[in-house]
PDB file of N, CA and C in Angstrom:
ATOM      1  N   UNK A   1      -0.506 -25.911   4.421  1.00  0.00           N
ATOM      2  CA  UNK A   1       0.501 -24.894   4.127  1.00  0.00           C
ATOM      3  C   UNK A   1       0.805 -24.172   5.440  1.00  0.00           C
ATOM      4  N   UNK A   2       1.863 -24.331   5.621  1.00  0.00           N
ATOM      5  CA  UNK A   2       2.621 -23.571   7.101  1.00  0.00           C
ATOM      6  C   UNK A   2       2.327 -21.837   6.772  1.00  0.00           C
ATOM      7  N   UNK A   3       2.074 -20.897   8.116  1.00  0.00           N
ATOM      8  CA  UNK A   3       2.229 -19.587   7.663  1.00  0.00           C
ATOM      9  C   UNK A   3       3.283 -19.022   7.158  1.00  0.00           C
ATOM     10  N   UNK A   4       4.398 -19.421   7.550  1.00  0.00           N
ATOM     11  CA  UNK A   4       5.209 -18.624   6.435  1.00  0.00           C
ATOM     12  C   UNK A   4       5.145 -18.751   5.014  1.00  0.00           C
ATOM     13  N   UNK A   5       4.638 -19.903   4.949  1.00  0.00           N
ATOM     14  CA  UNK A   5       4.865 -20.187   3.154  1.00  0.00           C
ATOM     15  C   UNK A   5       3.230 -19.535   2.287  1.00  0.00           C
ATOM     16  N   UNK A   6       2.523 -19.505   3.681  1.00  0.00           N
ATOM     17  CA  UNK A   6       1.143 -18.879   3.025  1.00  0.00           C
ATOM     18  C   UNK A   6       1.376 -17.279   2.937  1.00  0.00           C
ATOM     19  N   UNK A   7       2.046 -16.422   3.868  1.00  0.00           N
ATOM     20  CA  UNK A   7       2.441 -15.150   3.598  1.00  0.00           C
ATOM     21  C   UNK A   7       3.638 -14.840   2.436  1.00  0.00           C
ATOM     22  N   UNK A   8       4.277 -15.957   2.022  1.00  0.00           N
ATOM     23  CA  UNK A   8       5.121 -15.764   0.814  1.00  0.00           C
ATOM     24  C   UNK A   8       4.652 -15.994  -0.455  1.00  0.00           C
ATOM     25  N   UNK A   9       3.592 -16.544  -0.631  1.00  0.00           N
ATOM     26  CA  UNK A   9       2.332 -17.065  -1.831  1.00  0.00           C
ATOM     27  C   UNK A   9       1.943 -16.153  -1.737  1.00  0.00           C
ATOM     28  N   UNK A  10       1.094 -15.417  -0.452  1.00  0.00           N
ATOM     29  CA  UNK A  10       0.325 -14.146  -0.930  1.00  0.00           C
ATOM     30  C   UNK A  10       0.801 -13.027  -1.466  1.00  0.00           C
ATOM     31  N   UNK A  11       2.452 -12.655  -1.130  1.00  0.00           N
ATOM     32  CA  UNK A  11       3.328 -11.335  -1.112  1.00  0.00           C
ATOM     33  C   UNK A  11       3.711 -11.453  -2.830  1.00  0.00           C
ATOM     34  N   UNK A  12       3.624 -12.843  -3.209  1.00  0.00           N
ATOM     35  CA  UNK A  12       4.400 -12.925  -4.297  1.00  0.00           C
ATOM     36  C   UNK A  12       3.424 -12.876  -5.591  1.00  0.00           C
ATOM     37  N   UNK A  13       1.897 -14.035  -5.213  1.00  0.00           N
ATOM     38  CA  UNK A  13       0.776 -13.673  -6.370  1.00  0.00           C
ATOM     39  C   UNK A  13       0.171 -12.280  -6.137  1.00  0.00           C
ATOM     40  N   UNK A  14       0.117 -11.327  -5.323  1.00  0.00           N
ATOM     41  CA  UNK A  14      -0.572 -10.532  -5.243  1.00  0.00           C
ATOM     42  C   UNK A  14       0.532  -9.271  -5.901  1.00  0.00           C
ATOM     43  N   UNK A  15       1.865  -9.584  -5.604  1.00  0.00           N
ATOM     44  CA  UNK A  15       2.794  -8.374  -6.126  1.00  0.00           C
ATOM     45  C   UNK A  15       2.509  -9.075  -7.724  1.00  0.00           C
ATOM     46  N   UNK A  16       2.726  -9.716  -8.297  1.00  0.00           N
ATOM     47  CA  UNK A  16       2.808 -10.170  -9.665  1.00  0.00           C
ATOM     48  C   UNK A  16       1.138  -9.765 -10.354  1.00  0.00           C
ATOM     49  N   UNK A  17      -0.012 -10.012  -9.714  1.00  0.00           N
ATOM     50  CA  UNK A  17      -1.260  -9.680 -10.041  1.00  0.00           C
ATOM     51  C   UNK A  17      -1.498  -7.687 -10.103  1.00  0.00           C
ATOM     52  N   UNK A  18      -0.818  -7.260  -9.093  1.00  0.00           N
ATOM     53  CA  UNK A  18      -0.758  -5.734  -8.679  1.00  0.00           C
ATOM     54  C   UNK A  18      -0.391  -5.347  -9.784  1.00  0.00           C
ATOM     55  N   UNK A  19       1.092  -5.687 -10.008  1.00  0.00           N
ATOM     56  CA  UNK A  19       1.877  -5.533 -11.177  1.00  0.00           C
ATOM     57  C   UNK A  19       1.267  -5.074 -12.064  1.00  0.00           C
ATOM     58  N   UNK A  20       0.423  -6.121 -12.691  1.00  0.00           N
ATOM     59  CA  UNK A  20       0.061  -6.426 -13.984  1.00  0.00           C
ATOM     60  C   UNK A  20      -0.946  -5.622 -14.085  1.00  0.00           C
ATOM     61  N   UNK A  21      -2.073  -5.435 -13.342  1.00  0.00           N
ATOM     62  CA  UNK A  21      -2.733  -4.106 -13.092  1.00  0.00           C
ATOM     63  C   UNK A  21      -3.538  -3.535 -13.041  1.00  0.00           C
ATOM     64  N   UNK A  22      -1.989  -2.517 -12.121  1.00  0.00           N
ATOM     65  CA  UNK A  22      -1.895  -0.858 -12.439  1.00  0.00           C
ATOM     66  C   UNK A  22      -1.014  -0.649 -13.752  1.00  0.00           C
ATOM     67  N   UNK A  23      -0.561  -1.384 -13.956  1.00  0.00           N
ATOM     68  CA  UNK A  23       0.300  -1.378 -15.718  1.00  0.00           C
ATOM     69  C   UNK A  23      -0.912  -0.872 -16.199  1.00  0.00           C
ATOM     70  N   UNK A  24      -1.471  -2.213 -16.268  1.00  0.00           N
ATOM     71  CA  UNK A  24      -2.716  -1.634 -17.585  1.00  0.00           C
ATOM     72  C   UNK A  24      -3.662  -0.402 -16.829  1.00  0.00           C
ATOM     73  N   UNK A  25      -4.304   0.026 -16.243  1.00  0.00           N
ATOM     74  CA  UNK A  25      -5.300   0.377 -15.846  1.00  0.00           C
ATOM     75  C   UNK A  25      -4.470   1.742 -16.079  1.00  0.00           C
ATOM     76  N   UNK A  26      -3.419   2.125 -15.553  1.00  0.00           N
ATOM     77  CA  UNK A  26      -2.509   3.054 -15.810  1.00  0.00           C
ATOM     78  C   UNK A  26      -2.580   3.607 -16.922  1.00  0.00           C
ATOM     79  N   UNK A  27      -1.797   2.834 -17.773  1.00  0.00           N
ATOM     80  CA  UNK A  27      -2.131   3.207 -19.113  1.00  0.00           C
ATOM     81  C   UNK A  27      -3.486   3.415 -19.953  1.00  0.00           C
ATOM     82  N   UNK A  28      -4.295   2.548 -19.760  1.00  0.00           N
ATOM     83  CA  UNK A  28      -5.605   2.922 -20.109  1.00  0.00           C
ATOM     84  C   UNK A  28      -5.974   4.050 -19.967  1.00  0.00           C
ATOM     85  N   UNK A  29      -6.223   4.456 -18.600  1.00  0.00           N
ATOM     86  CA  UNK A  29      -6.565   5.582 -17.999  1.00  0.00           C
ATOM     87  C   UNK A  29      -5.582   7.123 -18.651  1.00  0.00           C
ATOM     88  N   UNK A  30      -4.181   6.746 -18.775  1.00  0.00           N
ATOM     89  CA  UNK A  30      -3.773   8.164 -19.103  1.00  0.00           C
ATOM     90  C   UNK A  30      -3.013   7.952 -20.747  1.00  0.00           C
ATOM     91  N   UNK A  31      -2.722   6.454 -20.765  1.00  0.00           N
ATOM     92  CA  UNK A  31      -1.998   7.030 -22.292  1.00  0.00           C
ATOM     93  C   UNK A  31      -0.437   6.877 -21.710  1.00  0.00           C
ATOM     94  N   UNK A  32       0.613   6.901 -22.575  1.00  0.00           N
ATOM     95  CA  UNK A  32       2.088   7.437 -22.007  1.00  0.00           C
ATOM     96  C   UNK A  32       2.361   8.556 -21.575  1.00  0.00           C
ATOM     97  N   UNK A  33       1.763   9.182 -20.894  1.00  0.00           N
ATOM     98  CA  UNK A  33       2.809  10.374 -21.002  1.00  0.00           C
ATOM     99  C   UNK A  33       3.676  10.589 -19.995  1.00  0.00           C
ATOM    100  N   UNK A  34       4.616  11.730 -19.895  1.00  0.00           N
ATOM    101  CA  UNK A  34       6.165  11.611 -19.683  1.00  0.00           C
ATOM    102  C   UNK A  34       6.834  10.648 -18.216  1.00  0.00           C
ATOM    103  N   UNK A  35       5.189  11.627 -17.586  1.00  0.00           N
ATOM    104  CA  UNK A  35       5.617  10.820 -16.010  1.00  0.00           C
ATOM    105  C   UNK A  35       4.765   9.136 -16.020  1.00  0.00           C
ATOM    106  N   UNK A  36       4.534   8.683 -16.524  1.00  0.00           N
ATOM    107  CA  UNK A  36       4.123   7.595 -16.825  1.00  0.00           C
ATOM    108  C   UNK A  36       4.265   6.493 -15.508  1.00  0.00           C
ATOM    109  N   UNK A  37       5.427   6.140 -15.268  1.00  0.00           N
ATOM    110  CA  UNK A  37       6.508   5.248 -14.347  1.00  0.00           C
ATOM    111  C   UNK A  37       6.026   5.912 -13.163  1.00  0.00           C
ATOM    112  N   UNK A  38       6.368   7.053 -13.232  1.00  0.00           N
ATOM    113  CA  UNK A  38       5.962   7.717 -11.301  1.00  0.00           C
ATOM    114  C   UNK A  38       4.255   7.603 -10.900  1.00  0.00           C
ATOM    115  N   UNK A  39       3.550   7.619 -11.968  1.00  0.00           N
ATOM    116  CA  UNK A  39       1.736   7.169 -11.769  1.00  0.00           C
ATOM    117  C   UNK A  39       1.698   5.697 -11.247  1.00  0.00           C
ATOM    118  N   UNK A  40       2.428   5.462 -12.612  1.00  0.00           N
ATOM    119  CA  UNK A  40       1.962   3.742 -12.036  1.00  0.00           C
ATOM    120  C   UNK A  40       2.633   2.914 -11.084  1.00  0.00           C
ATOM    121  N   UNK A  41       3.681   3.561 -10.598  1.00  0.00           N
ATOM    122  CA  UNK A  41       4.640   3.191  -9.287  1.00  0.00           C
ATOM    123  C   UNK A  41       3.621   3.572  -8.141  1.00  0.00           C
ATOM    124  N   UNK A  42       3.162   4.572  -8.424  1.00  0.00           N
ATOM    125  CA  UNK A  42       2.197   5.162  -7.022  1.00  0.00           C
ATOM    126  C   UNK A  42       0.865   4.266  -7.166  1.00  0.00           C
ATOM    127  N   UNK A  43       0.708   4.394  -8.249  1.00  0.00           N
ATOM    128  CA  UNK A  43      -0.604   3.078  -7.626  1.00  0.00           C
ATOM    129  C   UNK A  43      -0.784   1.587  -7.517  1.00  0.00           C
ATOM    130  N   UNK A  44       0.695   1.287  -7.833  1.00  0.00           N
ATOM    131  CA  UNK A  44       1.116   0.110  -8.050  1.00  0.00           C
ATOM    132  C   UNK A  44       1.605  -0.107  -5.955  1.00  0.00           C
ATOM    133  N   UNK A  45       1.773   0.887  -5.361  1.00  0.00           N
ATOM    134  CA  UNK A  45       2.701   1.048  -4.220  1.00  0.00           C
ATOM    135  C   UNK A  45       1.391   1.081  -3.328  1.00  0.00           C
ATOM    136  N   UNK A  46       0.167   1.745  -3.521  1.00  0.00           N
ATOM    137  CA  UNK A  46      -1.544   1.739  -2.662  1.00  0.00           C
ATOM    138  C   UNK A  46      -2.045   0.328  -3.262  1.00  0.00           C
ATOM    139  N   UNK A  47      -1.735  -0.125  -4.512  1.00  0.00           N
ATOM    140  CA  UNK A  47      -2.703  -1.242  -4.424  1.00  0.00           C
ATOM    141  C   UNK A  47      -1.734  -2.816  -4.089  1.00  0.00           C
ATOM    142  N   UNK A  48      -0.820  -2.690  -4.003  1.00  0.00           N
ATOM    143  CA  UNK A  48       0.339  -3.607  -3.729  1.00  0.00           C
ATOM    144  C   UNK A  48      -0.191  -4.463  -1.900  1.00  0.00           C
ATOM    145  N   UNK A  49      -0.232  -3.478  -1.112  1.00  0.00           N
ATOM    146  CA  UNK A  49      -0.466  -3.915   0.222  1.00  0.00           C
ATOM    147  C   UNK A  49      -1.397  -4.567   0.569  1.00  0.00           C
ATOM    148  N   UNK A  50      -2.688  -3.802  -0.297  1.00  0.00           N
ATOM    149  CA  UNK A  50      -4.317  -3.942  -0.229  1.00  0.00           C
ATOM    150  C   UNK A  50      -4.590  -5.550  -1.034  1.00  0.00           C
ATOM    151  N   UNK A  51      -3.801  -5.841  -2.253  1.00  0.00           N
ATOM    152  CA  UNK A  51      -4.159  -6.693  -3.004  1.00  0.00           C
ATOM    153  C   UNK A  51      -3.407  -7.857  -1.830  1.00  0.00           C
ATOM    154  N   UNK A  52      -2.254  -8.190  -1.124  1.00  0.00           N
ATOM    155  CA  UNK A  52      -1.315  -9.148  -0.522  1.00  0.00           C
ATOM    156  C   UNK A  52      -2.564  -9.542   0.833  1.00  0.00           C
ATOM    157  N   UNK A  53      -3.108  -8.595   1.153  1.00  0.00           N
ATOM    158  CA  UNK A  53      -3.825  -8.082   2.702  1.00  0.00           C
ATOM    159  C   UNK A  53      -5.131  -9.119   2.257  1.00  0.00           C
ATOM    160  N   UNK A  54      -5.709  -8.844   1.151  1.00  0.00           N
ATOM    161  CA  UNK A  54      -6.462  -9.594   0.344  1.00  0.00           C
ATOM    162  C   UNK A  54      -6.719 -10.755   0.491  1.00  0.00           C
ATOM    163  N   UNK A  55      -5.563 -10.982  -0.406  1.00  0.00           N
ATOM    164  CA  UNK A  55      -4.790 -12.778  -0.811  1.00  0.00           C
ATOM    165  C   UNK A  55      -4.623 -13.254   0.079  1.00  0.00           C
ATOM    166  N   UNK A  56      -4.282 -12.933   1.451  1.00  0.00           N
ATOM    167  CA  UNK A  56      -3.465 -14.125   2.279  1.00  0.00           C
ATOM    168  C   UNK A  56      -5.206 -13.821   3.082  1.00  0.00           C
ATOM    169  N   UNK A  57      -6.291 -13.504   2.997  1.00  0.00           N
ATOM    170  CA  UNK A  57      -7.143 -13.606   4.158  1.00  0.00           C
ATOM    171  C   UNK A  57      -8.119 -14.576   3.291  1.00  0.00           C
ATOM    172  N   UNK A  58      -8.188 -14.559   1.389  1.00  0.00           N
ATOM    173  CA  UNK A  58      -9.052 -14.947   0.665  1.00  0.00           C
ATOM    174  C   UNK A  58      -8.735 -16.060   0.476  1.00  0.00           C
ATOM    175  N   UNK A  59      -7.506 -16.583   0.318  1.00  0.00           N
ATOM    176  CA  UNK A  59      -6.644 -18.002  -0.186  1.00  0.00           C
ATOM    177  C   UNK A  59      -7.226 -19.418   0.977  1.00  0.00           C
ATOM    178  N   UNK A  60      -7.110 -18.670   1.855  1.00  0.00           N
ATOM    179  CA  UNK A  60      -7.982 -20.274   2.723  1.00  0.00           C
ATOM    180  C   UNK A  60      -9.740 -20.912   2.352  1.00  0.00           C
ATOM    181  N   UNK A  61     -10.072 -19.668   1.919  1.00  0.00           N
ATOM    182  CA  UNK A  61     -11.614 -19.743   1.161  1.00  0.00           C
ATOM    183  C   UNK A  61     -11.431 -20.582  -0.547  1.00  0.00           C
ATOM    184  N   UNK A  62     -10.625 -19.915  -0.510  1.00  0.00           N
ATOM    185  CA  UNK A  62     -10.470 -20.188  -2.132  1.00  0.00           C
ATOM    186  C   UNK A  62      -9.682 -21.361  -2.497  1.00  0.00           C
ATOM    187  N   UNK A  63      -9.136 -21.941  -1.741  1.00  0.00           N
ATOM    188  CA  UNK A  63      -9.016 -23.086  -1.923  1.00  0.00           C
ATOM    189  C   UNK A  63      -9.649 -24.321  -1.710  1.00  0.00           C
ATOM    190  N   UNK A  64     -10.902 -24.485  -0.475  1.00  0.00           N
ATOM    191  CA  UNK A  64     -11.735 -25.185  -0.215  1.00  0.00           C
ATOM    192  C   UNK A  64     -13.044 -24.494  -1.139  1.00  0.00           C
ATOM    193  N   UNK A  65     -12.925 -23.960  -1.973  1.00  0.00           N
ATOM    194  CA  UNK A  65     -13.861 -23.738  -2.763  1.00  0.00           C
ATOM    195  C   UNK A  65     -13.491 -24.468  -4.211  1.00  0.00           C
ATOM    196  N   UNK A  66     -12.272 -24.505  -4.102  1.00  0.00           N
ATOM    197  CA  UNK A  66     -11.371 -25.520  -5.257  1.00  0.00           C
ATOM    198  C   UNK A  66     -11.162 -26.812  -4.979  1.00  0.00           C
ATOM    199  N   UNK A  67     -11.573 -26.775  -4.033  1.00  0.00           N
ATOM    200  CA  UNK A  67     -11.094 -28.391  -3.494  1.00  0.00           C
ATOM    201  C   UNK A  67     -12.962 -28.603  -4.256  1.00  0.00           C
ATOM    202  N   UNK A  68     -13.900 -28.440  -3.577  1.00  0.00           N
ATOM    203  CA  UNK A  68     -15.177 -28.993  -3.316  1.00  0.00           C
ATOM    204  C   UNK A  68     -15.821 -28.332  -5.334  1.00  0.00           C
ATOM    205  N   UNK A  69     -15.315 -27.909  -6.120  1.00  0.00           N
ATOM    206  CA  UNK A  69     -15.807 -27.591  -7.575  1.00  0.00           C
ATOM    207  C   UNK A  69     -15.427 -28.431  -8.175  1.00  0.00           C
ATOM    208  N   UNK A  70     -13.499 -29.015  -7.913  1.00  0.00           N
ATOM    209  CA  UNK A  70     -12.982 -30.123  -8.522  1.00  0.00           C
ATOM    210  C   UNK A  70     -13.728 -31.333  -8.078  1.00  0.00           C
ATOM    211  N   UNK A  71     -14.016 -31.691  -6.494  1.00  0.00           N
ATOM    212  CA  UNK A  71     -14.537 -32.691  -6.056  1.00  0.00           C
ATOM    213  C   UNK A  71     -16.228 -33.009  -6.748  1.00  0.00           C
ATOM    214  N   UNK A  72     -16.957 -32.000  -7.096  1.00  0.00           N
ATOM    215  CA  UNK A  72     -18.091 -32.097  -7.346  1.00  0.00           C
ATOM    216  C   UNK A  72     -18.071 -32.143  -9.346  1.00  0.00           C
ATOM    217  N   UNK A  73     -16.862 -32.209  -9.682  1.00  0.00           N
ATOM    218  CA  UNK A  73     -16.417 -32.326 -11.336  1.00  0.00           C
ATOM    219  C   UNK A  73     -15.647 -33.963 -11.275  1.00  0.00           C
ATOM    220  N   UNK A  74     -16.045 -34.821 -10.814  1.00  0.00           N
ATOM    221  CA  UNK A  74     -15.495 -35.816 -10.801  1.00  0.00           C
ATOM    222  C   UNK A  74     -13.971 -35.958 -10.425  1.00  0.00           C
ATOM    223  N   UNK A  75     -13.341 -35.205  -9.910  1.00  0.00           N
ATOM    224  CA  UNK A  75     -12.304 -35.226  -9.632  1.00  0.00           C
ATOM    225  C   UNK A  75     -11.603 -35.530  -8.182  1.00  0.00           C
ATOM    226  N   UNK A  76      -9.639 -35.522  -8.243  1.00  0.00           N
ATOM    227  CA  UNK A  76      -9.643 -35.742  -6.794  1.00  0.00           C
ATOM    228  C   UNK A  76      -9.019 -34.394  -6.345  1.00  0.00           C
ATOM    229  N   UNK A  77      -9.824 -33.937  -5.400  1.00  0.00           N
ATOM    230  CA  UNK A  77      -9.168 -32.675  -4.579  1.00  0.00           C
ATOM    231  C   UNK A  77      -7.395 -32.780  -4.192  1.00  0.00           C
TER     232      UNK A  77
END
């Protein structure tokens, strides 16, 4: 995987994983109330960078860790 396409995998599973959450954790944590959207925008906006910063340093691990679980499950990497 070329770097650009590995920094566009990370920007894109990690915004879609972020997403999903601070949705929940958001809500868990407070319930609806009014300002709802402006909470979970703000922690959706601190954990957004941190989760991408993550992904693109963890994804080279984590895939030769997928390669060698499938390989050791009878499979072909």
């Amino acid at each position: 995987m070329d770097q650009k396409s590995r920094v566009i995998l990370a920007l894109l599973m990690s915004g879609a994983m972020a997403l999903m959450v601070t949705l929940l954790v958001t809500f868990l944590n407070l319930g609806f109330p009014h300002d709802f959207i402006v909470r979970w925008l703000k922690a959706y906006a601190i954990a957004w960078p941190i989760a991408a910063a993550t992904a693109y340093l963890v994804m080279p691990l984590a895939r030769r860790a997928t390669e060698r679980i499938v390989a050791s499950l009878g499979g072909t990497p």
